[in-house]
PDB file of N, CA and C in Angstrom:
ATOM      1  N   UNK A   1       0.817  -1.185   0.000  1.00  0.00           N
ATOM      2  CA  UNK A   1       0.000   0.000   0.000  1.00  0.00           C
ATOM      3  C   UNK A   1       0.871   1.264   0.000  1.00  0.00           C
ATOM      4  N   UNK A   2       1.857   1.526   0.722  1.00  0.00           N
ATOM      5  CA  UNK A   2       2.958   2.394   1.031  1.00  0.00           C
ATOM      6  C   UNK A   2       3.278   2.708  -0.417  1.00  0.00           C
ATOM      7  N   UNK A   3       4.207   1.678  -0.863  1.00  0.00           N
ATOM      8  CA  UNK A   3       4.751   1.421  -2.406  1.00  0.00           C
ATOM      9  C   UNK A   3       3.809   2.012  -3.015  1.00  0.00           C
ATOM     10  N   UNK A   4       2.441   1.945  -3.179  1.00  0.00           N
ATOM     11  CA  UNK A   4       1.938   3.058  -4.115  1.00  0.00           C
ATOM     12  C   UNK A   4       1.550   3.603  -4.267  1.00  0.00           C
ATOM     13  N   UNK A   5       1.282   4.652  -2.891  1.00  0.00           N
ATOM     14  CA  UNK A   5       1.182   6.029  -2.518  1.00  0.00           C
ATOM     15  C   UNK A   5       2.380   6.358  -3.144  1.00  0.00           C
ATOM     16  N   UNK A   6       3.634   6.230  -2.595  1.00  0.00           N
ATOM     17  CA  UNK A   6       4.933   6.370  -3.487  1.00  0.00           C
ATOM     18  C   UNK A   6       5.322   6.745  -4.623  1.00  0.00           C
ATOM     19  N   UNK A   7       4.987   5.479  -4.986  1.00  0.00           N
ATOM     20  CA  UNK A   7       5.086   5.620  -6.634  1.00  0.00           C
ATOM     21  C   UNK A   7       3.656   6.280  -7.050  1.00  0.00           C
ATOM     22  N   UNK A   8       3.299   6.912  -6.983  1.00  0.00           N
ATOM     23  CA  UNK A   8       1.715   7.611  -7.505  1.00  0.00           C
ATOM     24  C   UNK A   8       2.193   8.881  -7.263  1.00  0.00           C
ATOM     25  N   UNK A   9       2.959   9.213  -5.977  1.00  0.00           N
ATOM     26  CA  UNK A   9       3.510  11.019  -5.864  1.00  0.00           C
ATOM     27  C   UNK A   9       4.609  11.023  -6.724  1.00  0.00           C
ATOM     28  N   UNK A  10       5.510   9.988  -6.882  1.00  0.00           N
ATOM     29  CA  UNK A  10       6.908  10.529  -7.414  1.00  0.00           C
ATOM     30  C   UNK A  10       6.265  10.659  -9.783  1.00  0.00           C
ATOM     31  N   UNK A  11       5.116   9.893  -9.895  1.00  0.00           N
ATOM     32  CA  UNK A  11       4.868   9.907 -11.046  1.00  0.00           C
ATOM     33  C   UNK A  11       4.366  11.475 -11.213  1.00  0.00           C
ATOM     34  N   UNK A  12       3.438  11.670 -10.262  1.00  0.00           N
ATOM     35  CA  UNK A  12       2.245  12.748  -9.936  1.00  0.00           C
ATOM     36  C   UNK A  12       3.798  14.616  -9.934  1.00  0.00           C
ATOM     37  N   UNK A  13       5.024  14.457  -9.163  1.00  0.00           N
ATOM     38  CA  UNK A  13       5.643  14.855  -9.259  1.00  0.00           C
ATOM     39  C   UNK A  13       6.905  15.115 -10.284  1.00  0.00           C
ATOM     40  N   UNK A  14       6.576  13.988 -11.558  1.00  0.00           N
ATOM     41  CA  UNK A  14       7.652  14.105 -12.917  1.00  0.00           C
ATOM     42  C   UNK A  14       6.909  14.666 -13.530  1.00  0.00           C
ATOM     43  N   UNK A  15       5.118  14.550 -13.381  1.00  0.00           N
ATOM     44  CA  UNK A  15       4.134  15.461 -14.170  1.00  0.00           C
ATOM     45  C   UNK A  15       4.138  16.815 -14.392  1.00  0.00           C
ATOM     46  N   UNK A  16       4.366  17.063 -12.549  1.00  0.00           N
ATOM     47  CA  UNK A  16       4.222  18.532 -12.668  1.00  0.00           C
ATOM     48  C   UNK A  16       5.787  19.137 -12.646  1.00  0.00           C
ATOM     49  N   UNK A  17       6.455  18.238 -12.892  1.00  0.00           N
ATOM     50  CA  UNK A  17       8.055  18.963 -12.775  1.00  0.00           C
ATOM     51  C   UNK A  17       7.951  19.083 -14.662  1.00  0.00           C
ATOM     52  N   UNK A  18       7.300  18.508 -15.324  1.00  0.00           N
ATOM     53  CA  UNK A  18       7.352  18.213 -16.971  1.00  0.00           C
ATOM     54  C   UNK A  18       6.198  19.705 -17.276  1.00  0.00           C
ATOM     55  N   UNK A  19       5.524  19.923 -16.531  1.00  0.00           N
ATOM     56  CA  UNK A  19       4.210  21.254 -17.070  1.00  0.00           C
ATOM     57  C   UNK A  19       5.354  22.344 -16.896  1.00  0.00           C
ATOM     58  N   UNK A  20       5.838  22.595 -15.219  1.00  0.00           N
ATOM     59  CA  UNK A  20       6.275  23.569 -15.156  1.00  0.00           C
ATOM     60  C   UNK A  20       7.752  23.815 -16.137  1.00  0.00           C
ATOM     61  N   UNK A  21       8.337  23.065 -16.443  1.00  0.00           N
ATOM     62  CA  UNK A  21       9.378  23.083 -17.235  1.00  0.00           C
ATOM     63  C   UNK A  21       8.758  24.148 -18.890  1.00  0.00           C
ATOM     64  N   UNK A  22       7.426  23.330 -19.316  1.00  0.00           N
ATOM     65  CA  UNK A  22       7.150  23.844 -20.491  1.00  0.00           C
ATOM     66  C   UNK A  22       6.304  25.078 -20.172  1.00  0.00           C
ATOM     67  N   UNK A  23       6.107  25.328 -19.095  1.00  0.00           N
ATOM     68  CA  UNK A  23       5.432  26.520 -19.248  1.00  0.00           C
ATOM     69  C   UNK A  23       6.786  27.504 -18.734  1.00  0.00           C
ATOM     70  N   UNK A  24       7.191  27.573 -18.212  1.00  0.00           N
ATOM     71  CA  UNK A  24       8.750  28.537 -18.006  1.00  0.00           C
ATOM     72  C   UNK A  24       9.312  28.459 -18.997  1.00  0.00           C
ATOM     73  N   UNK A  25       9.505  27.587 -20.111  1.00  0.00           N
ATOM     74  CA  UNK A  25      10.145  27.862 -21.190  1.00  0.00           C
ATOM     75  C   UNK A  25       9.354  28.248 -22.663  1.00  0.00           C
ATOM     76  N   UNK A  26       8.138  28.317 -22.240  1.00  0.00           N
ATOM     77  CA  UNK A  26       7.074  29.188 -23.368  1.00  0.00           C
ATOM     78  C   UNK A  26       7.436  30.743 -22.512  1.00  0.00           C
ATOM     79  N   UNK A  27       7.276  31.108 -21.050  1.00  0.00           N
ATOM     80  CA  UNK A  27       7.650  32.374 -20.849  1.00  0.00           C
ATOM     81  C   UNK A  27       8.772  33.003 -21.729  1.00  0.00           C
ATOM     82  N   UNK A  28       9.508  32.266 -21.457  1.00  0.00           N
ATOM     83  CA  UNK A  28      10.493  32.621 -22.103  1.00  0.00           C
ATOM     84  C   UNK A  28      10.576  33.152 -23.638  1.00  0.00           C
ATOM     85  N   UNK A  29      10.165  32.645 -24.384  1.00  0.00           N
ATOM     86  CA  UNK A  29       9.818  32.278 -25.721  1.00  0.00           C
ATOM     87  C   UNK A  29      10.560  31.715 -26.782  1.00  0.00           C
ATOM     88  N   UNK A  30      10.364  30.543 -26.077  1.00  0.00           N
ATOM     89  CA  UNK A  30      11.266  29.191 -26.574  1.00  0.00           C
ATOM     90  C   UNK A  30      10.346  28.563 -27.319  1.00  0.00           C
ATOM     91  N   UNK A  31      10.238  28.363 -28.844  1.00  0.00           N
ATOM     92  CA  UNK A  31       9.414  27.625 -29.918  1.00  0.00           C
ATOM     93  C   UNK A  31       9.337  25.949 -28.987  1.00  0.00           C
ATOM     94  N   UNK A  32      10.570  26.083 -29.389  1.00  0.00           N
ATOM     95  CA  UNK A  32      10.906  23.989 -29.217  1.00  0.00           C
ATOM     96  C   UNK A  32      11.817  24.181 -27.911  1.00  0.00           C
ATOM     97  N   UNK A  33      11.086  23.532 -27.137  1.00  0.00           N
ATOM     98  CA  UNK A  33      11.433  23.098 -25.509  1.00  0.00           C
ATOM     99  C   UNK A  33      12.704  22.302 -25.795  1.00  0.00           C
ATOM    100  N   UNK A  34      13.530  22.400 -25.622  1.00  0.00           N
ATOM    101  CA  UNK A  34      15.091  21.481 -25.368  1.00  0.00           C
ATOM    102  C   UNK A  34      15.757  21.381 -26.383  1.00  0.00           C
ATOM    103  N   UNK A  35      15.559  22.598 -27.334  1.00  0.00           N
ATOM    104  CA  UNK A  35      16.138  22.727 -28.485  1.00  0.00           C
ATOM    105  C   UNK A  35      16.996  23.909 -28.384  1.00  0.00           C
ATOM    106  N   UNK A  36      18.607  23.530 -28.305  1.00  0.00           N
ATOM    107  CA  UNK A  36      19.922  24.712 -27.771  1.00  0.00           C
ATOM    108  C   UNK A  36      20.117  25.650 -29.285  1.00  0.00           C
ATOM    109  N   UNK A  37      18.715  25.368 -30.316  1.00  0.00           N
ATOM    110  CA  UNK A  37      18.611  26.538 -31.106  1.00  0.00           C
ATOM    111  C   UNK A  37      17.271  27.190 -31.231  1.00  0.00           C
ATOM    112  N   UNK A  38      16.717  27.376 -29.754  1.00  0.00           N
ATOM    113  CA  UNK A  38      15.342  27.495 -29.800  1.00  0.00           C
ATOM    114  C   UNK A  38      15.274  29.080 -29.889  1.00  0.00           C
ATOM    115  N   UNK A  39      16.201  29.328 -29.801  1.00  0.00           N
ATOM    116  CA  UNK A  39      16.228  31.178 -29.514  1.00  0.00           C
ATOM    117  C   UNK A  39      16.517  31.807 -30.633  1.00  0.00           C
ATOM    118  N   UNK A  40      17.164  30.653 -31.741  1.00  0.00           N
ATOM    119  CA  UNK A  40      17.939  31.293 -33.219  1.00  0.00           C
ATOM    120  C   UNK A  40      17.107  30.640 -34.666  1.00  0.00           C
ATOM    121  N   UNK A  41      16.394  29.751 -34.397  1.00  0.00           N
ATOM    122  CA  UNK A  41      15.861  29.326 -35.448  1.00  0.00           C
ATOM    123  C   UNK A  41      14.642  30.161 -35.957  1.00  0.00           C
ATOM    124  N   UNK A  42      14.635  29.584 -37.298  1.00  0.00           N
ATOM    125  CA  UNK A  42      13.771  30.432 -38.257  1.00  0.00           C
ATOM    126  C   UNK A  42      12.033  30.062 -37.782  1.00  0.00           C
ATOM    127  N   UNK A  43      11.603  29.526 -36.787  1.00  0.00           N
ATOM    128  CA  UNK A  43      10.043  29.039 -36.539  1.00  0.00           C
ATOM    129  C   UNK A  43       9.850  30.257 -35.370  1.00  0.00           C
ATOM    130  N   UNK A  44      10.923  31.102 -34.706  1.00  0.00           N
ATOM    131  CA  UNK A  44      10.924  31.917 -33.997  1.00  0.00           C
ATOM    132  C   UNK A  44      11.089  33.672 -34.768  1.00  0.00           C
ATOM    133  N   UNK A  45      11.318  33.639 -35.732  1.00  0.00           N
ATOM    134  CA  UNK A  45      11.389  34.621 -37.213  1.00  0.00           C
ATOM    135  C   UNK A  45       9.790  34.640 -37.669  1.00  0.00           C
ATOM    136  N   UNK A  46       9.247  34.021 -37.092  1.00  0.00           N
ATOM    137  CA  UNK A  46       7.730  34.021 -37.828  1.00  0.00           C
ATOM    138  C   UNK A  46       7.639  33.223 -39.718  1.00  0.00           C
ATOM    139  N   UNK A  47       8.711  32.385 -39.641  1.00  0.00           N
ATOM    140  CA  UNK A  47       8.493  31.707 -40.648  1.00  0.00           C
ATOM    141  C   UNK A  47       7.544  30.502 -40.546  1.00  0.00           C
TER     142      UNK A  47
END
C-alpha cells in the first residue's frame, strides 16, 4: 500500500516537474522546448 502512494507522488511529481518546465520555457519564448537553437531558429522569425 505504502509502495503506491509512493510511486503515484513521485509519477504525480515528474508530471508537474514536466508542465512547469514547459510553461517557463514558453515564458520565455522558446518555440521547441530542449532545443539549444530554440532562440535562433527560423520558426521563432515568424516563418
Amino acid at each position: 500500500m505504502w509502495g503506491d502512494i509512493i510511486v503515484g507522488l513521485l509519477i504525480a511529481a515528474m508530471a508537474a516537474g514536466a508542465v512547469i518546465k514547459i510553461v517557463s520555457e514558453k515564458r520565455k519564448g522558446s518555440k521547441c522546448i530542449g532545443c539549444p537553437y530554440s532562440k535562433d531558429c527560423s520558426k521563432r522569425q515568424g516563418r
